[in-house]
Protein backbone atom coordinates (compact mmCIF):
# COMPACT_ATOMS: atom_id res chain seq x y z
CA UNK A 1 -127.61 94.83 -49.88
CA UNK A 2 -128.69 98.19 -49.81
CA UNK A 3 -132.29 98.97 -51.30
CA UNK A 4 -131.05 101.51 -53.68
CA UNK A 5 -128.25 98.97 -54.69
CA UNK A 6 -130.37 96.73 -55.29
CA UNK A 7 -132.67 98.45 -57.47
CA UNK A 8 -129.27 99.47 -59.19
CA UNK A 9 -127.72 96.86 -59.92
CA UNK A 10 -131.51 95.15 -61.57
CA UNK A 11 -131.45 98.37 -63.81
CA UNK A 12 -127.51 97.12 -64.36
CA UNK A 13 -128.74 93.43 -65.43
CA UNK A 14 -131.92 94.74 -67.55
CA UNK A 15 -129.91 96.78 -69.55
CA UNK A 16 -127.08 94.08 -70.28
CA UNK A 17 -129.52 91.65 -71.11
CA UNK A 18 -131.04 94.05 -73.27
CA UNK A 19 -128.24 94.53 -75.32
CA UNK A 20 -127.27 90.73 -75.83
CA UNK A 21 -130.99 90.49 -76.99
CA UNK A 22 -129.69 93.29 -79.09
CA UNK A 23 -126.94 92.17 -80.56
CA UNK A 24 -128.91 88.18 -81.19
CA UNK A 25 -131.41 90.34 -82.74
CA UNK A 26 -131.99 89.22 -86.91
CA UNK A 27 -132.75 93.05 -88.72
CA UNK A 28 -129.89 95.57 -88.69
CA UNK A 29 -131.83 98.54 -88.38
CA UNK A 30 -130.73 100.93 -85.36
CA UNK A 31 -128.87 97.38 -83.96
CA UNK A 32 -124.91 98.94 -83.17
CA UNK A 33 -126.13 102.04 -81.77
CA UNK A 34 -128.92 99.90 -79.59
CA UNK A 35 -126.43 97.80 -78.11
CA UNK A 36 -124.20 99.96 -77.24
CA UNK A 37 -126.47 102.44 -75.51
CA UNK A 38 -127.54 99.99 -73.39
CA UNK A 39 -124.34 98.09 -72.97
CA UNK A 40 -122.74 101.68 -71.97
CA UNK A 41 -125.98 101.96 -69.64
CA UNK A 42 -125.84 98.67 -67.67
CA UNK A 43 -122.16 99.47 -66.60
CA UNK A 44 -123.18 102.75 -65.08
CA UNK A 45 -125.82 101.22 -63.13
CA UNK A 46 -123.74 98.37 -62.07
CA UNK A 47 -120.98 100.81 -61.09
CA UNK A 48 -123.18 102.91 -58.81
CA UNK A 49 -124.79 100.03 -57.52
CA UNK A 50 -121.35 98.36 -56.73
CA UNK A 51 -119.80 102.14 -55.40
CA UNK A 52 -123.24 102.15 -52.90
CA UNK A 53 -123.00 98.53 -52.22
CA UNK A 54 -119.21 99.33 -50.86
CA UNK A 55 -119.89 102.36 -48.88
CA UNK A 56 -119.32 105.18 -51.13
CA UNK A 57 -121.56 107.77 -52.33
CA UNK A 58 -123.08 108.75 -55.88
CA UNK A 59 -123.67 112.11 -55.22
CA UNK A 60 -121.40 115.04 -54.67
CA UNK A 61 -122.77 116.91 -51.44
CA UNK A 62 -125.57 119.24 -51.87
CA UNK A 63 -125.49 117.50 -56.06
CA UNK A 64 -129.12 117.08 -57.32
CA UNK A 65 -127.58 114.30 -60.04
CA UNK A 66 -125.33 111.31 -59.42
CA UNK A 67 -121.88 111.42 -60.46
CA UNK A 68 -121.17 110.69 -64.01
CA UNK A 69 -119.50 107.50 -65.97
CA UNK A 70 -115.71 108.59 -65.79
CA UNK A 71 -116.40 109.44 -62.16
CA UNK A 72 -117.92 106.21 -61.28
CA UNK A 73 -114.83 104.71 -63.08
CA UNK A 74 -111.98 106.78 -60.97
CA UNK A 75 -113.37 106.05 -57.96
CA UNK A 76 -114.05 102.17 -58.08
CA UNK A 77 -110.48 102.32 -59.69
CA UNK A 78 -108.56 104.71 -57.12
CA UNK A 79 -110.80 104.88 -53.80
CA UNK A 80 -109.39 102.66 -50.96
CA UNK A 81 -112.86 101.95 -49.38
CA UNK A 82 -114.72 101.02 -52.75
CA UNK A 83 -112.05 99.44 -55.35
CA UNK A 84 -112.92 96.98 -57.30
CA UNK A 85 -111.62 97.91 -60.59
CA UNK A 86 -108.30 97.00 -61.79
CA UNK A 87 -106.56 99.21 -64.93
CA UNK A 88 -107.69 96.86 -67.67
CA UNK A 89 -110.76 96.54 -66.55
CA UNK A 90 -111.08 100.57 -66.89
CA UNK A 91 -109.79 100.60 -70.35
CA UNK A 92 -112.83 98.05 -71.68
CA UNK A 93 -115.08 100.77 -69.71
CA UNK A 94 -113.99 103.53 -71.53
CA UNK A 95 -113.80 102.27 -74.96
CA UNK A 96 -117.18 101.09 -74.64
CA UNK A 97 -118.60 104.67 -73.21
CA UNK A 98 -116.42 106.45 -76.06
CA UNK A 99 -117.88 103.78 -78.93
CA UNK A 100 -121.21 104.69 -77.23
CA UNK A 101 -120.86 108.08 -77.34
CA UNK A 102 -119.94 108.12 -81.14
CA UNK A 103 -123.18 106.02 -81.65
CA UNK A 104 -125.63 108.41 -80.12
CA UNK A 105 -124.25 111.82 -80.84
CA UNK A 106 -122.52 111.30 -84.58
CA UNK A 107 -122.10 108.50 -87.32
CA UNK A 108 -120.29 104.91 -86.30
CA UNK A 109 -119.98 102.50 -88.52
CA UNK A 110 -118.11 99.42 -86.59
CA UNK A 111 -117.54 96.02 -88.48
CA UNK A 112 -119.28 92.87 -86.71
CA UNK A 113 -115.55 91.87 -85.72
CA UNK A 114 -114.77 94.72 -83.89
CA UNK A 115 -118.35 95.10 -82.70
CA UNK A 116 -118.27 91.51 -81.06
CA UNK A 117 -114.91 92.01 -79.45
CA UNK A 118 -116.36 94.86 -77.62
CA UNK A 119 -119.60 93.76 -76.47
CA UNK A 120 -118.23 89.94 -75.78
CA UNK A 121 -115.66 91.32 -73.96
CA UNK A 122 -118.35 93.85 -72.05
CA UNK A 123 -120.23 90.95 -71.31
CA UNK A 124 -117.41 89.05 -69.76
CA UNK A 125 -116.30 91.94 -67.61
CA UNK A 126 -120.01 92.68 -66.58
CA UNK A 127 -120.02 88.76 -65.29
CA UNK A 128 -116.44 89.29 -63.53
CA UNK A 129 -117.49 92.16 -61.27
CA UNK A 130 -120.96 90.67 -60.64
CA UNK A 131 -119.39 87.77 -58.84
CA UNK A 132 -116.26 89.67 -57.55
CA UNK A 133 -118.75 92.32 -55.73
CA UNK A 134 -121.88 90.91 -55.31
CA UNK A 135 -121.12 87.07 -55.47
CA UNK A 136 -123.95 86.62 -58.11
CA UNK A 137 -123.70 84.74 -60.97
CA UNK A 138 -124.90 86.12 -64.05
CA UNK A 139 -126.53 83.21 -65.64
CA UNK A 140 -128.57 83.66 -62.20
CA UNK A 141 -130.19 86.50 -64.26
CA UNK A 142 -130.62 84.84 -67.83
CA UNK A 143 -132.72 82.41 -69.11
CA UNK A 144 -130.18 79.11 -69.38
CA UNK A 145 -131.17 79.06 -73.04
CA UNK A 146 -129.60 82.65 -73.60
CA UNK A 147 -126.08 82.77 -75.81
CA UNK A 148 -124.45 85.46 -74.58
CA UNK A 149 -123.04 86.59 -77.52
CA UNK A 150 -121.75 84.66 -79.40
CA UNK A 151 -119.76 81.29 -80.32
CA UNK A 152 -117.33 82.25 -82.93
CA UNK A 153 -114.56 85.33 -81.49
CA UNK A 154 -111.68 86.79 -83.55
CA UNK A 155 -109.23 86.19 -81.22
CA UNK A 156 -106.22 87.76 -82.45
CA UNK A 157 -106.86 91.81 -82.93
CA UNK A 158 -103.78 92.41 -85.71
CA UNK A 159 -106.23 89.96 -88.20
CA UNK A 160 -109.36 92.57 -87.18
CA UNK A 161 -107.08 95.47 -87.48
CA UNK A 162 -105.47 94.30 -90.96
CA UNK A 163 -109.56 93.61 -92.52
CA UNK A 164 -110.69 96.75 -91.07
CA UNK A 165 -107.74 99.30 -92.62
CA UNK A 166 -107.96 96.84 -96.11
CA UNK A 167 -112.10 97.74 -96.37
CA UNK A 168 -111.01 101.48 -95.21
CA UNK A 169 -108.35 101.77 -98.09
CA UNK A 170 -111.60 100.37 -100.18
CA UNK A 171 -113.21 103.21 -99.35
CA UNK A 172 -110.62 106.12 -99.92
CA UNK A 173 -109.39 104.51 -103.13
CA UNK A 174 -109.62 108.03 -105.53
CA UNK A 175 -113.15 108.26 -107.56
CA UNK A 176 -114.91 105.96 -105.01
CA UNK A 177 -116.51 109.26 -103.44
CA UNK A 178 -116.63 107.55 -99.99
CA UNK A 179 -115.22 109.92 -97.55
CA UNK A 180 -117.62 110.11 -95.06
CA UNK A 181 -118.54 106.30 -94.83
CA UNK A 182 -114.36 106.00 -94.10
CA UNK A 183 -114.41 108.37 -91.39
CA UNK A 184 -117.32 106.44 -90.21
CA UNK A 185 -115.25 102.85 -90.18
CA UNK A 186 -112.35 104.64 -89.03
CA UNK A 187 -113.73 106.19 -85.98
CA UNK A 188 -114.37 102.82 -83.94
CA UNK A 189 -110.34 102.37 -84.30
CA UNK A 190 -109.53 106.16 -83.47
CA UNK A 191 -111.74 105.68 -80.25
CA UNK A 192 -109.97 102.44 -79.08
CA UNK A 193 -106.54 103.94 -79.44
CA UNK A 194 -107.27 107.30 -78.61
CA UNK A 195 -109.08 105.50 -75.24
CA UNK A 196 -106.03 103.38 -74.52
CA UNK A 197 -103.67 106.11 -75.00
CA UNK A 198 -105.50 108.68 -72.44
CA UNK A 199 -107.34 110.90 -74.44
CA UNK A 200 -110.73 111.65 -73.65
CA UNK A 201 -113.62 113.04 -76.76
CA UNK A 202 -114.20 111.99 -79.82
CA UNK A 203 -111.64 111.83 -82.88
CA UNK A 204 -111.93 115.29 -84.97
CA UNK A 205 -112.43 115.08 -88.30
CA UNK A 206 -109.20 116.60 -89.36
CA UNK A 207 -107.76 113.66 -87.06
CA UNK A 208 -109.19 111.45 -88.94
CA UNK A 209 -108.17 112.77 -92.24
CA UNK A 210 -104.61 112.22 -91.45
CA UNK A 211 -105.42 108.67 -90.37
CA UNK A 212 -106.97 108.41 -93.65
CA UNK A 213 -103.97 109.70 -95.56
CA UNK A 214 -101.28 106.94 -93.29
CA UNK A 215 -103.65 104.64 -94.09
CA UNK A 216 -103.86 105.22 -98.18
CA UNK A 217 -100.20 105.67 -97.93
CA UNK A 218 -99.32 101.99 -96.69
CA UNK A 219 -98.47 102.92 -93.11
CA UNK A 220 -98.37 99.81 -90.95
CA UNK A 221 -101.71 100.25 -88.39
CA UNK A 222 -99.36 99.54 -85.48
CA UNK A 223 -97.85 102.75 -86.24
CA UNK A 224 -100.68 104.37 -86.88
CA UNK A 225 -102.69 103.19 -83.68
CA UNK A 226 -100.20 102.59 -81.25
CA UNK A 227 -102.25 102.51 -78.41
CA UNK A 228 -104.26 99.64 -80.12
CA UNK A 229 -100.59 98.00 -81.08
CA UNK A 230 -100.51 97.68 -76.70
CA UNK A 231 -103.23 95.61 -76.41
CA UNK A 232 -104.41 91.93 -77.19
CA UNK A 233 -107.26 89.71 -77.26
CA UNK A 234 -107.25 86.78 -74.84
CA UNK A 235 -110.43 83.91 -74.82
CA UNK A 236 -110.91 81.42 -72.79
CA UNK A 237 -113.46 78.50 -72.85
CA UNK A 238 -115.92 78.21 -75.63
CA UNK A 239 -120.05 78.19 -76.17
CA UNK A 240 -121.66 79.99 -73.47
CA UNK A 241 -118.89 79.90 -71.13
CA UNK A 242 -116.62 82.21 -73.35
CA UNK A 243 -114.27 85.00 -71.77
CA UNK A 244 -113.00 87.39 -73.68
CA UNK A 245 -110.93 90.26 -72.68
CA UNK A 246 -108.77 93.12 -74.01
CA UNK A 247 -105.70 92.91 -71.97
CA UNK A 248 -102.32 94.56 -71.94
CA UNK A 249 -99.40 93.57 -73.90
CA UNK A 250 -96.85 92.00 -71.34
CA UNK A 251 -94.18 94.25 -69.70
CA UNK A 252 -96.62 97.55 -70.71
CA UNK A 253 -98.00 99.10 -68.17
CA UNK A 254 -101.06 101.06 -67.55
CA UNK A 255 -101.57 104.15 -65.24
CA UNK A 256 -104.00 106.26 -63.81
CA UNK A 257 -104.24 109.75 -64.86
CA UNK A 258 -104.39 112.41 -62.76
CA UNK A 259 -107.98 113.78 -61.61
CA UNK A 260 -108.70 116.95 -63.59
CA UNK A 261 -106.25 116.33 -66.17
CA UNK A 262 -107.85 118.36 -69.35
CA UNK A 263 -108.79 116.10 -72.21
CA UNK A 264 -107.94 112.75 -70.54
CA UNK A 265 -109.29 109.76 -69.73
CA UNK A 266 -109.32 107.92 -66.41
CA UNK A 267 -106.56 105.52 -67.06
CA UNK A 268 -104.20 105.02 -69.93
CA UNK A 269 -101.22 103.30 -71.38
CA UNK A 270 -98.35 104.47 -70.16
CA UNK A 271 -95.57 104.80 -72.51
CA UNK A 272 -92.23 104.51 -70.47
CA UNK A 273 -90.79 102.94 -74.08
CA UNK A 274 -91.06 106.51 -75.62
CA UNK A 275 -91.25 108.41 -72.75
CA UNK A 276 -87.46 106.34 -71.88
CA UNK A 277 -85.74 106.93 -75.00
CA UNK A 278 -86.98 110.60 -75.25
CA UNK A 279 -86.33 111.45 -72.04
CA UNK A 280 -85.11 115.12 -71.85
CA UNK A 281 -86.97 118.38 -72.38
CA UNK A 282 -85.57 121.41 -74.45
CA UNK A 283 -84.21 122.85 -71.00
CA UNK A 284 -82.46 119.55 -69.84
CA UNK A 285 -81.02 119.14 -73.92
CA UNK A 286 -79.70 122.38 -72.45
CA UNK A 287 -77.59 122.22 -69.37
CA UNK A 288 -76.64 118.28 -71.15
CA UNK A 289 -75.00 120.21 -73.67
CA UNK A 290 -73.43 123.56 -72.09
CA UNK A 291 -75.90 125.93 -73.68
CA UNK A 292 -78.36 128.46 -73.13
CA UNK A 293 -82.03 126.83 -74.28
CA UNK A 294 -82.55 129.88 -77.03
CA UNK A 295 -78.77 128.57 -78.44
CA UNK A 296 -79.76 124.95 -78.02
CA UNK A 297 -83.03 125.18 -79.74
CA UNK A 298 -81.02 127.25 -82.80
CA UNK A 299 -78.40 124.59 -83.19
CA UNK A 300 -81.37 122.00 -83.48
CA UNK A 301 -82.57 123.77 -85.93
CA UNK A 302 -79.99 124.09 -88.01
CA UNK A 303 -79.01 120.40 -87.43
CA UNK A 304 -82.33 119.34 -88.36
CA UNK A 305 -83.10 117.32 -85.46
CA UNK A 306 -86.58 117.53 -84.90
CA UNK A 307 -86.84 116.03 -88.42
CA UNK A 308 -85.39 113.05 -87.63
CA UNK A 309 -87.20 110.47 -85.37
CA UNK A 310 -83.60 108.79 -83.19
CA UNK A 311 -83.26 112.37 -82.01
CA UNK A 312 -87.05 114.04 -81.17
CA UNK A 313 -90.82 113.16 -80.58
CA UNK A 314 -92.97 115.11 -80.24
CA UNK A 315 -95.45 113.05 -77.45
CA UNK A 316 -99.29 113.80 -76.92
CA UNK A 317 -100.87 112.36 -73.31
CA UNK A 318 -104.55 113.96 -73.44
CA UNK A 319 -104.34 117.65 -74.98
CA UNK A 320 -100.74 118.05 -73.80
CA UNK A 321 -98.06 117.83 -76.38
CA UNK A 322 -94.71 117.12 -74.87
CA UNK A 323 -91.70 118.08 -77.39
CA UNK A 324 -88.67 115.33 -76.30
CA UNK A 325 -85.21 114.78 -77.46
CA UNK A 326 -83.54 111.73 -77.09
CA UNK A 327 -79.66 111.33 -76.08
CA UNK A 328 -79.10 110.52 -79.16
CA UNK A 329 -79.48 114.17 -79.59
CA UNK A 330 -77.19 115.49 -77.08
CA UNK A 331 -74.10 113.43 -78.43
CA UNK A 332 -75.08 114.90 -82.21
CA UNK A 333 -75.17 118.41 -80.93
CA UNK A 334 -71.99 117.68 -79.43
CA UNK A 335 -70.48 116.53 -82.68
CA UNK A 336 -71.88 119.16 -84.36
CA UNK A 337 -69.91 122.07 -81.73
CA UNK A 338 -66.74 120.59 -82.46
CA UNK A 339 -67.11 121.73 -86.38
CA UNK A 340 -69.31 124.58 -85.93
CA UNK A 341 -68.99 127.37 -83.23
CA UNK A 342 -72.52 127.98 -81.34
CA UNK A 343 -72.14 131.41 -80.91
CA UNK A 344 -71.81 131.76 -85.26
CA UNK A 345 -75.21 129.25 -85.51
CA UNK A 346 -77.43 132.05 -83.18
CA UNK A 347 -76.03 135.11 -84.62
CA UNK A 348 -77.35 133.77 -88.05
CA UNK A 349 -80.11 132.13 -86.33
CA UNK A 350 -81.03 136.27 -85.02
CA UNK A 351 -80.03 137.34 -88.37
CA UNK A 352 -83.00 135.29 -89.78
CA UNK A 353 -85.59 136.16 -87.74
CA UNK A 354 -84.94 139.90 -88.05
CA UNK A 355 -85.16 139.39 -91.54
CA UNK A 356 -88.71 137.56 -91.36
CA UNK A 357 -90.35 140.29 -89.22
CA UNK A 358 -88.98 142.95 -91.43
């Protein structure tokens, strides 16, 4: 192995080891962010040391610093010479950098469920890709009587999700005066599905206030966090030998997102479900239905369709918002023409507009 791979990939097991110590670790204070600072850390290191240890490079040419986290994870995902990642794999790594990221620049506050599943599951992966690219074991590093992390998992995800969203609806229950503590507990959940549905950054606040709001309202959480809803807990073994891992649901796949891609993440759930049964644009809605776009988009309008969820969605992937329309849609619009005359629906349609700006 290469000297600086080496060194590396010890930096890698210091820091992991740090952060089951951590996690073991009897006082609270400082303890989530801790643990996740180094968790997030020992992945870097053991991703540079695994990209050097294959041949690739860390540095851009002419770069003073190595390449970054979401860089080390596109190219031991997508680079031919150096792979070693697969697309579940990816998604642990970037909910863990994200939950990281909320712990050391803003306010987390993660329940010990949710914070097991995450480290337990870190901690399984970390073990996985020490054997798979440096044949090492990682109990080769520990002390044999180390627990790594734990010996008691919540193994299904829709009984964490249901006691997370009943403590949040504690917490926004009118007079309790709790706000910011439920932005807090909801942000953990916004950064998992945010993570496995592409987007890259941290929840905003007014993001989080209309989470709040579904959530006070009774809205199921797999509506709410649909990216979430795509994913499942899976254990196997007990004691020290435990594996845990977030996987995909079966028959939804995951994709990699294309380099440079503003506001996204390295690799996301891919919705084909959605992105299936709203399948045409307002310019395909369009030629479908015989009609100018202008005239299409006025007879939607005055149908109402984009209020009603069998005939439009309106899709975010990253920051880009993709407005869809089902064919659901085109057979009402056609429905529609046979009673009403298009040309009538845009003349009143231009009637109304000159009447706004005047």
């Amino acid at each position: 192995m290469k000297r600086e791979a080496k060194l590396l990939l010890g930096k890698a097991c210091d820091s992991l080891i740090l952060s089951i110590e951590l996690f073991n670790r009897p006082h609270d204070r400082g303890r989530i962010a801790a643990t996740l600072i180094q968790l997030d850390h020992g992945f870097e290191m053991l991703m540079k040391a695994a990209i050097l240890h294959r041949g690739g490079r860390i540095r851009e040419r002419r770069a003073k610093e190595t390449i970054g986290f979401d860089a080390c994870v596109r190219r031991s995902l997508s680079d031919g010479s150096i792979k070693y990642l697969v697309e579940e794999q990816a998604l642990v790594l970037q909910t863990i950098n994200g939950l990281r990221d909320a712990a050391q620049h803003h306010l987390l506050d993660i329940s010990e469920g949710q914070l097991y599943v995450h480290v337990q599951s870190g901690v399984t992966l970390f073990r996985d890709l020490l054997r798979s690219v440096f044949d090492q074991e990682l109990s080769s590093h520990l002390p044999a009587r180390v627990l790594p992390v734990s010996t008691s998992p919540p193994t299904s995800l829709t009984t964490l999700f249901d006691s997370e969203i009943a403590e949040i609806k504690k917490l926004l229950r009118p007079g309790r005066r709790r706000h910011i503590e439920a932005m807090a507990r909801l942000r953990p959940l916004a950064i998992l599905d945010a993570t496995i549905q592409g987007e890259k950054g941290q929840p905003s606040d007014a993001k989080l206030k209309r989470i709040g709001k579904e959530v006070l309202g009774g809205k199921a959480w797999g509506d709410i966090f649909k990216g979430a809803s795509a994913v499942e807990i899976t254990a196997d073994g007990t004691g020290p030998g435990l594996s845990l891992r977030l996987s995909k649901k079966e028959g939804i796949p995951i994709h990699l997102v294309a380099e440079g891609t503003a506001g996204a993440s390295v690799v996301a759930v891919k919705r084909v479900d959605e992105l299936g049964f709203y399948s045409l644009g307002a310019n395909q809605l369009a030629k479908k239905v015989g009609l100018t776009t202008p005239k299409t988009i006025a007879v939607v309008d005055y149908l109402g369709l984009r209020d009603k969820p069998e005939f439009y969605k309106e899709i975010r992937i990253g920051k880009s918002l993709f407005k869809r329309y089902s064919k659901k849609a085109v057979d009402e619009i056609r429905m529609a023409l046979k009673k009403e005359i298009a040309e009538e629906i845009w003349a009143r349609r231009k009637s109304t507009d000159r009447a706004a700006r005047s």
